[in-house]
Protein backbone atom coordinates (compact mmCIF):
# COMPACT_ATOMS: atom_id res chain seq x y z
CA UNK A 1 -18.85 0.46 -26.25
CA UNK A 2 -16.72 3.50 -26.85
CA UNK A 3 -13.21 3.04 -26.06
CA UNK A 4 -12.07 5.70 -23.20
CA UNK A 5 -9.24 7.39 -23.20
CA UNK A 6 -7.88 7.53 -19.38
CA UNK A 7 -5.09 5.02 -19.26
CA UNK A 8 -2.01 2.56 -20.89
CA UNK A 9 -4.19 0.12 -22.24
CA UNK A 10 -2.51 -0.44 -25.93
CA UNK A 11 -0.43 -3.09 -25.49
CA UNK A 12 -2.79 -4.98 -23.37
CA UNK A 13 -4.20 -7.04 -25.87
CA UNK A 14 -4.72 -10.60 -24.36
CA UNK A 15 -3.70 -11.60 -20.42
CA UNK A 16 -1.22 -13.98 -21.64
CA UNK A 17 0.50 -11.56 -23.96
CA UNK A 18 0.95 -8.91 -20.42
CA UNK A 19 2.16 -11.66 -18.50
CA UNK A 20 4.72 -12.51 -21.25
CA UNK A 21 5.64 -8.32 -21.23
CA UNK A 22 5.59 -7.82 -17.52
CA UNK A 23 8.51 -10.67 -17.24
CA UNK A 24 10.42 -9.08 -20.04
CA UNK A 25 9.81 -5.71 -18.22
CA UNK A 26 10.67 -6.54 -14.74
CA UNK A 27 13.74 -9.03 -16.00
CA UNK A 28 14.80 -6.23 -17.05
CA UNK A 29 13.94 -3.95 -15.35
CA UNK A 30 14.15 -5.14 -11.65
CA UNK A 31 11.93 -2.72 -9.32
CA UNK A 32 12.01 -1.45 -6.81
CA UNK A 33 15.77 -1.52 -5.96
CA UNK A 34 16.97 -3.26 -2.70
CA UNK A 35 16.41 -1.14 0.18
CA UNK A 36 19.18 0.63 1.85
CA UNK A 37 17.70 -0.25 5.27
CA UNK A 38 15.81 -3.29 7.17
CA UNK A 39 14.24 -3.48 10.01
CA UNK A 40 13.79 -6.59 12.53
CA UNK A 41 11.56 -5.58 15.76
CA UNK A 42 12.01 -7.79 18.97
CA UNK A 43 8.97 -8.61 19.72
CA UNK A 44 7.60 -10.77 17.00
CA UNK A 45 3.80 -10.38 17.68
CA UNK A 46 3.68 -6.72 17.60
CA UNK A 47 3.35 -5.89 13.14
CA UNK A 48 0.11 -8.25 13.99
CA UNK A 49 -1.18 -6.77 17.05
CA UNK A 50 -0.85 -3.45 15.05
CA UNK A 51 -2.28 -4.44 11.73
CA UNK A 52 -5.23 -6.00 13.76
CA UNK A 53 -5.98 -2.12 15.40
CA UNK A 54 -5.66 -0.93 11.65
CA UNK A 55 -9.08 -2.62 11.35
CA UNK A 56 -10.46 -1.91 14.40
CA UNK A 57 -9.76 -5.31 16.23
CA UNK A 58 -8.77 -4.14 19.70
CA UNK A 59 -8.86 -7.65 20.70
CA UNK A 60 -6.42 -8.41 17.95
CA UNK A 61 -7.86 -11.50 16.83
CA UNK A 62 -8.76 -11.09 12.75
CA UNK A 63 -5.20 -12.15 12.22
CA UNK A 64 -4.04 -15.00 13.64
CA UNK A 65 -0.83 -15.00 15.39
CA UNK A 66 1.10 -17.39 13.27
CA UNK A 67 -0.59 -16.46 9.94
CA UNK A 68 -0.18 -17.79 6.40
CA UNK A 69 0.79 -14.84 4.22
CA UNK A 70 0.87 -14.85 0.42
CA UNK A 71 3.06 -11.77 -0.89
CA UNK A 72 1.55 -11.81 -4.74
CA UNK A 73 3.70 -9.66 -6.96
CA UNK A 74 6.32 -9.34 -4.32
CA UNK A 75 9.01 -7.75 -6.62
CA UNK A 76 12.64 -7.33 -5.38
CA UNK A 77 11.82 -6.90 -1.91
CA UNK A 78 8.38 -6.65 -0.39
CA UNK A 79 8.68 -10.71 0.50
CA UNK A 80 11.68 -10.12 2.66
CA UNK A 81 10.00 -7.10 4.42
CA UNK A 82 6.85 -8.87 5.25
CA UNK A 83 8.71 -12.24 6.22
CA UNK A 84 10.83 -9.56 8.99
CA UNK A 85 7.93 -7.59 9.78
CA UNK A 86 5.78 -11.24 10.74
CA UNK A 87 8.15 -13.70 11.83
CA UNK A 88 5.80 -16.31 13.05
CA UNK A 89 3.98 -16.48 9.76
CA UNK A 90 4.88 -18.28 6.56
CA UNK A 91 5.43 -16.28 3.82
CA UNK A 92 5.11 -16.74 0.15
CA UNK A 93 6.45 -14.49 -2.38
CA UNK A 94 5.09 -14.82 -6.08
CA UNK A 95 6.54 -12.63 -8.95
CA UNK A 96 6.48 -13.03 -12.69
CA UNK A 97 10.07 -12.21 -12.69
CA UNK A 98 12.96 -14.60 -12.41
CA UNK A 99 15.39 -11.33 -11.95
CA UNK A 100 13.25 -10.43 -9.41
CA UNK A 101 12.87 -13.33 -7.09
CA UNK A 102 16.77 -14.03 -7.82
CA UNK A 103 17.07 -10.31 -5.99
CA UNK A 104 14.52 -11.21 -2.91
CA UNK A 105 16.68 -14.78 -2.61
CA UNK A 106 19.61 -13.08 -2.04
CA UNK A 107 18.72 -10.96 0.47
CA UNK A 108 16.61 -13.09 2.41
CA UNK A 109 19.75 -15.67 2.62
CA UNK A 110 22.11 -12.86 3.38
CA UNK A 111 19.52 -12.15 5.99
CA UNK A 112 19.37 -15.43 7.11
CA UNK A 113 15.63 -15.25 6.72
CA UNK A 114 14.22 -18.58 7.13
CA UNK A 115 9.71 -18.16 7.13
CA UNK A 116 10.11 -17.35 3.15
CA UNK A 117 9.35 -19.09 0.22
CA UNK A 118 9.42 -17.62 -3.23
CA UNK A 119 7.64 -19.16 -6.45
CA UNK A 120 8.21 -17.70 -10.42
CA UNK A 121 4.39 -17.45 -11.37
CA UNK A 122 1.73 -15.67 -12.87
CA UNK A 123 -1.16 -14.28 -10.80
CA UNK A 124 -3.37 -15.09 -13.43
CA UNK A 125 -2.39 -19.04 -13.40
CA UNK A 126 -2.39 -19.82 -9.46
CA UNK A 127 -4.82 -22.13 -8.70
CA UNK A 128 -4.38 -21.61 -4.62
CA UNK A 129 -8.10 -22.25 -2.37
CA UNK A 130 -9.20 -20.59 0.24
CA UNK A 131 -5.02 -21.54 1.44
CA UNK A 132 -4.11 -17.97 2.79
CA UNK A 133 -5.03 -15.78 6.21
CA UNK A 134 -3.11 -12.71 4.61
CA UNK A 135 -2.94 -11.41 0.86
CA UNK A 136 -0.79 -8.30 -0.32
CA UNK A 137 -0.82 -7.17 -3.70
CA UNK A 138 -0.17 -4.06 -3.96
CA UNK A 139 0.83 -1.74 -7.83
CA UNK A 140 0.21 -5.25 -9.05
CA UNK A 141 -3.63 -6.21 -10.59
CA UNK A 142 -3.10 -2.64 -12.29
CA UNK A 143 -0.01 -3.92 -14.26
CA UNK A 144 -2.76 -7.07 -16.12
CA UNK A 145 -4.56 -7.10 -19.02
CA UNK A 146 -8.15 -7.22 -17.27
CA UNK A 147 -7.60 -7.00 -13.05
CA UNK A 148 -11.06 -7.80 -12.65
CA UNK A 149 -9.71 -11.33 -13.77
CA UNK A 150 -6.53 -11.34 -11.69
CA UNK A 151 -7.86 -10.19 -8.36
CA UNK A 152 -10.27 -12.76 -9.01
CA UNK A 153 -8.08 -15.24 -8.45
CA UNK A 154 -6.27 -13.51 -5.08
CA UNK A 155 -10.05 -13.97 -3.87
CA UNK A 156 -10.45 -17.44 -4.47
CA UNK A 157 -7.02 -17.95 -2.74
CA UNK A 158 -8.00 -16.05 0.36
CA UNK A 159 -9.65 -17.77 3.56
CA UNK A 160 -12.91 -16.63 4.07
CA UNK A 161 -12.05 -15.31 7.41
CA UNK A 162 -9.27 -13.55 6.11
CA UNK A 163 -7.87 -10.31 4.89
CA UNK A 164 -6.45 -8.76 2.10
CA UNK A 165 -4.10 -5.23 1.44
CA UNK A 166 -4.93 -4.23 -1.88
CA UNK A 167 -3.34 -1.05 -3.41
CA UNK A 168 -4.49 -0.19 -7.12
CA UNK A 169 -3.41 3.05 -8.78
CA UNK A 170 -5.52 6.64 -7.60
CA UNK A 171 -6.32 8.00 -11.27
CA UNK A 172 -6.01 11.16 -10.02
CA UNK A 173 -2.01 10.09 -9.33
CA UNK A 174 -1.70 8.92 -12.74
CA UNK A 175 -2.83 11.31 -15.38
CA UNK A 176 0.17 12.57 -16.08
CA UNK A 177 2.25 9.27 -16.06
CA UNK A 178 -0.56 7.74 -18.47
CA UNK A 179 -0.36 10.46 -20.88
CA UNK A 180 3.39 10.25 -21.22
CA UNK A 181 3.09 6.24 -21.62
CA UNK A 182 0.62 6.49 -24.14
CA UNK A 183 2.79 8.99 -26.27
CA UNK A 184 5.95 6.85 -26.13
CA UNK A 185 3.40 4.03 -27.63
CA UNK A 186 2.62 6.22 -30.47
CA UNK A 187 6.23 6.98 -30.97
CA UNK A 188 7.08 3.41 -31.09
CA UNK A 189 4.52 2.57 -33.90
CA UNK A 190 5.98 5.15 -35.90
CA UNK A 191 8.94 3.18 -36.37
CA UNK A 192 7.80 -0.35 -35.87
CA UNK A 193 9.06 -0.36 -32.29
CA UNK A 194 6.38 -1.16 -29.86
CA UNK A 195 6.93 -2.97 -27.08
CA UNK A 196 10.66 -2.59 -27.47
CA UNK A 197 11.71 -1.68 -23.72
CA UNK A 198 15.24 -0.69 -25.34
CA UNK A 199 13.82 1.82 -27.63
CA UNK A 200 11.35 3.01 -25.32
CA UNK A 201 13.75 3.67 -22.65
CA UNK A 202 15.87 5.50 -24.86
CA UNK A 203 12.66 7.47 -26.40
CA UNK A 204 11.75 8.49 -23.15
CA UNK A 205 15.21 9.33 -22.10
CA UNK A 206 15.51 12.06 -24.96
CA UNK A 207 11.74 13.60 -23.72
CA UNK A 208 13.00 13.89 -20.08
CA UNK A 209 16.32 15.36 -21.02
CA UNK A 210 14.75 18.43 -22.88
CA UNK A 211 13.40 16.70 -26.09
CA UNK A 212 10.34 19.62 -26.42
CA UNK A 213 10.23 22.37 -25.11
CA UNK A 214 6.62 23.30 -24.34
CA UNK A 215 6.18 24.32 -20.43
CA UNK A 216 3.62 22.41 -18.81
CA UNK A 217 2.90 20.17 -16.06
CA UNK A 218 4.45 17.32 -17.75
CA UNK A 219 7.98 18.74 -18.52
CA UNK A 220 7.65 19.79 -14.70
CA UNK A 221 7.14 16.48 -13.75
CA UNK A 222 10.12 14.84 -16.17
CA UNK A 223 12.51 17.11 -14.62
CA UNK A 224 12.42 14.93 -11.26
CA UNK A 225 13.35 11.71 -12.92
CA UNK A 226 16.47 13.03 -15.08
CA UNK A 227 18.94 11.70 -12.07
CA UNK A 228 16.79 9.04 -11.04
CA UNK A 229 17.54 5.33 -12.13
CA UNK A 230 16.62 3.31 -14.68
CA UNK A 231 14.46 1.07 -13.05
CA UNK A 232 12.36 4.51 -11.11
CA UNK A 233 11.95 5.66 -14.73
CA UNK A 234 11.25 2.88 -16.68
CA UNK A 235 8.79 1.69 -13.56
CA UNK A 236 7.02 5.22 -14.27
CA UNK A 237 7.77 6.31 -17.81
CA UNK A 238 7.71 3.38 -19.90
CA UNK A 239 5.11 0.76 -17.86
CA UNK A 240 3.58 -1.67 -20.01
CA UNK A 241 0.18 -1.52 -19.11
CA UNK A 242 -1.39 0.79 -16.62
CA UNK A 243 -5.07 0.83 -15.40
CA UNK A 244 -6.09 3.53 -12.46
CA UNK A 245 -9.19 4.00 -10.73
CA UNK A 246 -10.98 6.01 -8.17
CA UNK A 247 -12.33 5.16 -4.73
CA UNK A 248 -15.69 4.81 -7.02
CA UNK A 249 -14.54 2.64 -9.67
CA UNK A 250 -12.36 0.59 -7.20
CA UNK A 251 -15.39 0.02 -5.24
CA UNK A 252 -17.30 -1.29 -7.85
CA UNK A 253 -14.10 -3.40 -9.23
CA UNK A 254 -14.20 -5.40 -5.89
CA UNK A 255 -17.56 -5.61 -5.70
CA UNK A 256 -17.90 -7.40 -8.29
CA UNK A 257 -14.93 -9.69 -7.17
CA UNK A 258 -17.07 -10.87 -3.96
CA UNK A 259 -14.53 -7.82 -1.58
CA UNK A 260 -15.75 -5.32 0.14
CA UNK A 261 -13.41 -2.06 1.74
CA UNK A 262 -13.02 -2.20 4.83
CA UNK A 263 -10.61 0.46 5.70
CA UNK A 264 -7.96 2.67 4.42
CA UNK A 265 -4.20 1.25 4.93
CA UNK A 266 -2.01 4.14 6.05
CA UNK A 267 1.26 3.76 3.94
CA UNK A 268 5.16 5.55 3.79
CA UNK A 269 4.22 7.17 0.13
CA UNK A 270 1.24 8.96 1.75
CA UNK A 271 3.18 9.23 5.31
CA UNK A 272 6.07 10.96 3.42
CA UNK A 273 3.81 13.81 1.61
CA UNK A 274 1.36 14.02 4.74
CA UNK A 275 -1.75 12.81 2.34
CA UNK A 276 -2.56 9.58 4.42
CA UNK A 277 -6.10 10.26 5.66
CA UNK A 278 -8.80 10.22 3.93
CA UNK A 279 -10.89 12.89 6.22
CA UNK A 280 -11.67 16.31 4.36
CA UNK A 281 -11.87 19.27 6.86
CA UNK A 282 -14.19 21.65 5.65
CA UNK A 283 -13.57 25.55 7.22
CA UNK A 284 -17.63 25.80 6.90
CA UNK A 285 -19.78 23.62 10.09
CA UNK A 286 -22.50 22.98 7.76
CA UNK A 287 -20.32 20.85 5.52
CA UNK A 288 -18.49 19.25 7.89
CA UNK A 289 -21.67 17.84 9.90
CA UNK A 290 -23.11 16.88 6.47
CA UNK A 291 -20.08 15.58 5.27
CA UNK A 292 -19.45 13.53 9.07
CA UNK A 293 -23.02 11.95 8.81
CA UNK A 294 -22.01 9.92 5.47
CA UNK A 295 -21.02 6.46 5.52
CA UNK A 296 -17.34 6.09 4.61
CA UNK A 297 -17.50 5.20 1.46
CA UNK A 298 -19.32 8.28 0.81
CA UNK A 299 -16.80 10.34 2.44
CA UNK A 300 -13.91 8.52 0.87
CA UNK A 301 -15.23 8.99 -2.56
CA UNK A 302 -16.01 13.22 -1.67
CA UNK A 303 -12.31 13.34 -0.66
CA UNK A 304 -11.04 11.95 -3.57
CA UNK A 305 -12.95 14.01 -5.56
CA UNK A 306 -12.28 17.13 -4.15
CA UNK A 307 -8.22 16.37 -3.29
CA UNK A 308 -7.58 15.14 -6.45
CA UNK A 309 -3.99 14.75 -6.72
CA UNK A 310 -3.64 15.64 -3.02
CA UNK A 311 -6.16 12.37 -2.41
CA UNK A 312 -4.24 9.42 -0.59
CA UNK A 313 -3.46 6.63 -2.28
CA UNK A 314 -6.15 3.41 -3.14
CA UNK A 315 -4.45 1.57 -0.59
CA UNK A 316 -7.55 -0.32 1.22
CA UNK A 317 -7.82 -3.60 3.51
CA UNK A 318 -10.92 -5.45 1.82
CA UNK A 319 -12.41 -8.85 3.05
CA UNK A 320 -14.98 -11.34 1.12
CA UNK A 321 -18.28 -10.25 0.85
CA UNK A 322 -18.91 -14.04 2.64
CA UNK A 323 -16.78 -13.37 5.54
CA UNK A 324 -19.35 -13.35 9.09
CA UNK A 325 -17.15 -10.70 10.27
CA UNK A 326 -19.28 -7.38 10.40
CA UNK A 327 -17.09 -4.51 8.44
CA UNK A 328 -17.15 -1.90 11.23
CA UNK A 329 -17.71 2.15 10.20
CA UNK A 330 -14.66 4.70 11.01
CA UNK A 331 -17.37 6.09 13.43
CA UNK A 332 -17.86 2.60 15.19
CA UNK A 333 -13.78 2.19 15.51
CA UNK A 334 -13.43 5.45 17.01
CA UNK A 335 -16.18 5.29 19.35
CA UNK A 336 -14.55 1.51 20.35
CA UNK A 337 -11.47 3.52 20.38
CA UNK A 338 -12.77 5.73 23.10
CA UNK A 339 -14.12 3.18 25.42
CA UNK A 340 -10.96 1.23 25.31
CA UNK A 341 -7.61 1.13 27.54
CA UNK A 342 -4.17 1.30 26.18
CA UNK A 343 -0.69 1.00 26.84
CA UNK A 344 2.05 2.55 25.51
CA UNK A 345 4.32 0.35 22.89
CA UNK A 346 7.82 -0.46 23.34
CA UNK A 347 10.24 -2.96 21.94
CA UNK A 348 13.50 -2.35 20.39
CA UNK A 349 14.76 -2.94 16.99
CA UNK A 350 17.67 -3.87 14.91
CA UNK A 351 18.39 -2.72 11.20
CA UNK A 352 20.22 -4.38 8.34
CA UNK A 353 22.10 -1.22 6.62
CA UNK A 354 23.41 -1.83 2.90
CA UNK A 355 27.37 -0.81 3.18
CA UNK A 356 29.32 0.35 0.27
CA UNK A 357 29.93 -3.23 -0.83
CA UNK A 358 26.52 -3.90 -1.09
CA UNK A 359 26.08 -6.48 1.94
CA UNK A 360 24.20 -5.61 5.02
CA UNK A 361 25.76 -5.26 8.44
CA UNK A 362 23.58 -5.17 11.56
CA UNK A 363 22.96 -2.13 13.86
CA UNK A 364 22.54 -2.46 17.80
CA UNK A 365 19.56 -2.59 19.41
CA UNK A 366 17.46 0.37 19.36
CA UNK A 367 14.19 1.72 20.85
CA UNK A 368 10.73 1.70 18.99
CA UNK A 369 8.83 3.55 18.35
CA UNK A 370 10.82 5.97 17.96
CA UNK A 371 9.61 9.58 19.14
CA UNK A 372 6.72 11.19 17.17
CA UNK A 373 7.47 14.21 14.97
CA UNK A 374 4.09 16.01 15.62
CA UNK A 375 3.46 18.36 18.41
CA UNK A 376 -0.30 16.77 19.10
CA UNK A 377 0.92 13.49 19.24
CA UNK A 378 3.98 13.90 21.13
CA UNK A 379 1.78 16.25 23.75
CA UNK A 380 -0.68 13.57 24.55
CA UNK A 381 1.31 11.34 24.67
CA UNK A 382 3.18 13.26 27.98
CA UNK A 383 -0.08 13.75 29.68
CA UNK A 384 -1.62 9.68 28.58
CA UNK A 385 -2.67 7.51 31.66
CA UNK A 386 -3.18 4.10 30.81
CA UNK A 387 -5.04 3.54 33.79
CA UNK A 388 -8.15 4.84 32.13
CA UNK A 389 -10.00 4.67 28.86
CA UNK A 390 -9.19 6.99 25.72
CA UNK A 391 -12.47 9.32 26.58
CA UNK A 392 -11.33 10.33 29.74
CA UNK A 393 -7.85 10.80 28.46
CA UNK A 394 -9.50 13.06 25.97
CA UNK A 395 -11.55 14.65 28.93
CA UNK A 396 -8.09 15.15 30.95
CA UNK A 397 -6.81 17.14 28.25
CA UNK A 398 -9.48 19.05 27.24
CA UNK A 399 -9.77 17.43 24.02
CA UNK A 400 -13.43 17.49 22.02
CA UNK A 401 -14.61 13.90 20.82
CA UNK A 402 -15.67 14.94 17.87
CA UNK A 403 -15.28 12.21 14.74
CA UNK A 404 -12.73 14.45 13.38
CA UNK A 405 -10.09 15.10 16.12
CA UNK A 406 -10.90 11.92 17.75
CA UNK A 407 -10.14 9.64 14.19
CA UNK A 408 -6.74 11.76 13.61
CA UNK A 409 -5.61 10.73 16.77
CA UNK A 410 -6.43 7.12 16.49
CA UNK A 411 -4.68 6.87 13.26
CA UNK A 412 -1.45 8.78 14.76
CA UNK A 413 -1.37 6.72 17.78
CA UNK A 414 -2.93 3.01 17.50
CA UNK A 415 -2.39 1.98 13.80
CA UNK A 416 0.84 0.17 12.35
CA UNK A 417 1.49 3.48 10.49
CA UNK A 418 2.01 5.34 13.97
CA UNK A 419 2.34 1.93 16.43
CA UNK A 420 2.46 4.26 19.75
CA UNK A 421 -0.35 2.56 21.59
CA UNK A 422 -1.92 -1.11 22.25
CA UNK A 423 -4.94 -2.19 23.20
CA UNK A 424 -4.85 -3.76 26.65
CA UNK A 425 -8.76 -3.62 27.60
CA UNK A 426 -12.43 -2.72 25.83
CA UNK A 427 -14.48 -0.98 28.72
């Protein structure tokens, strides 16, 4: 087979030999940095009452209440968040990284965080069965030699009831951050260097800071990371091994791993740049009923196609193929959606801000969620009576239950994304 020429594959010569890179690169290289800000909600069912509407559960039963969570490739910090965001659960964190896991200790113990445990490990070594309700990997199986492989093993270390978040790279996201990858690699062999992170960094360093001066999309892009730190650029610029794929290919990649999607995962990266859903609106009705009738797949593949860059991010909940649990359509949830009662949320929360020194100091008690931002939201939610179902709430406010308003307000209202609403009763 002809080698293709999409992504940072040239170091990636044996899975043993990435492993052996990715702790060199993340030792040092710790990413991403600790977070300025944590937050601690009151009410320690309600991440899991939320992620269980994020798949359509309005009985919020696919995850149990006090659920066994594996964190693999947790970094510096996405342990801590999930062990605040489900405090009834046990929590694992794995990481490659000593440097890493010696960040995530810290702050879980200046946290007093007490549901965590963290293990130094490679993905590709655990030999975990069916042990876990909850899997998150996310920017991780991309990092390996052959993901196919890794997420392999995440599947055999899943229950067969349960559910993983799985976010691999959108190649659409990537071309540009492949491209420059693959021409520090040819740098480096020109003087014997490759797979030095020093030399790299400092390579990469002189092409942000001016070192051509061609204008193009990439010298564009390089301009944003010539404040940034080290760890943002050498995370982006210098990665070790990078694979991407598109909704197709990623499809097909956990096929073949015994997953199947079951539906997008709304995330802050997305959130932030208002690229989150994965519905195209089409200005002509033809397309749009056309485009409607697929199945989602379909219509997740058509968007990232035709958004390209603008596409969300592969950020999917997937299941085993052997799980009894029927994977139900966007259409399905929304109708559900409709025919079901719901409350409005409210708990309050506390954050952990980093001070100048470094440590975290607690803030009072505040309200959550917080107000929405957007007009639609914030409008229906005035006007929402939770003494009927969603239709007739629609109906009260003249609202047409077509798929396509009626899924943009279930994702802004009912998900963990935008937690505004629960589920109190099916009709």
């Amino acid at each position: 087979m002809i080698k293709t020429d999409d992504e940072n594959l040239i170091l990636a010569t044996s899975t043993e030999s990435v492993d052996d890179l990715n702790a060199q690169f993340y030792g040092r290289f710790p990413y991403p940095w600790r977070p300025l800000k944590l937050d601690r909600l009151s009410d320690p069912d309600f991440e899991t009452i939320m992620l269980n509407q994020d798949l359509g559960n309005w009985q919020h039963n696919t995850l149990p209440k006090q659920p066994k969570i594996w964190v693999a490739g947790c970094g510096t910090n996405q342990a801590v968040f999930t062990a605040l965001k489900f405090p009834n659960a046990t929590v694992l964190g794995s990481d490659l990284s000593a440097q890493s896991l010696e960040i995530t200790s810290q702050t879980a113990e200046e946290l007093g965080i007490s549901n965590l445990q963290l293990k130094q490990e490679s993905l590709n070594q655990i030999t975990y069965k069916e042990q876990f309700d909850y899997i998150i990997c996310t920017g991780v199986i991309h990092h390996n030699a052959y993901p196919q492989e890794t997420l392999a093993k995440l599947v055999t270390a899943l229950k067969p009831q349960g559910i993983m978040e799985l976010m691999v790279y959108n190649r659409f996201h990537r071309i540009i951050t492949s491209s420059f990858q693959k021409a520090v690699r040819i740098f480096s062999k020109s003087t014997d260097s490759l797979g030095d992170f020093e030399s790299e960094l400092a390579l990469a360093l002189k092409l942000v800071n001016g070192g051509f001066s061609t204008k193009s999309l990439m010298t564009s892009f390089l301009n944003e990371y010539r404040d940034g730190s080290e760890s943002k650029l050498a995370d982006t610029l210098i990665q070790p091994v990078e694979h991407s794929y598109t909704v197709e290919s990623l499809s097909e990649l956990t096929n073949e791993c015994g997953l199947e999607l079951v539906s997008p995962r709304i995330n802050i990266f997305d959130m932030a740049n208002d690229t989150f859903s994965w519905n195209t609106e089409f200005s002509e009705p033809d397309l749009q009923e056309r485009y409607d009738s697929l199945p989602d797949l379909s219509r997740w593949q058509l968007s990232n196609l035709l958004q390209l860059e603008r596409s969300p991010m592969l950020w999917f909940y997937v299941q085993r193929k052997d799980c009894d649990r029927p994977i139900k359509s966007e259409q399905q949830i929304c109708e559900e959606f409709l025919d079901t009662k719901f409350e409005k949320n409210s708990t309050t929360q506390q954050s952990y801000l980093m001070g100048s020194n470094g440590q975290y100091k607690l803030s009072p008690n505040s309200h959550f969620p917080k107000s929405s931002l957007d007009t639609a939201v914030k409008n229906f939610l005035a006007s929402f009576d939770s003494e009927v179902s969603m239709r007739i709430n629609f109906q009260q406010q003249g609202i047409k239950t077509e798929f396509q308003k009626v899924n943009k307000l279930r994702l802004k209202l009912t998900t963990s994304a935008f937690p505004y609403l629960k589920a109190i009763h099916a009709v």
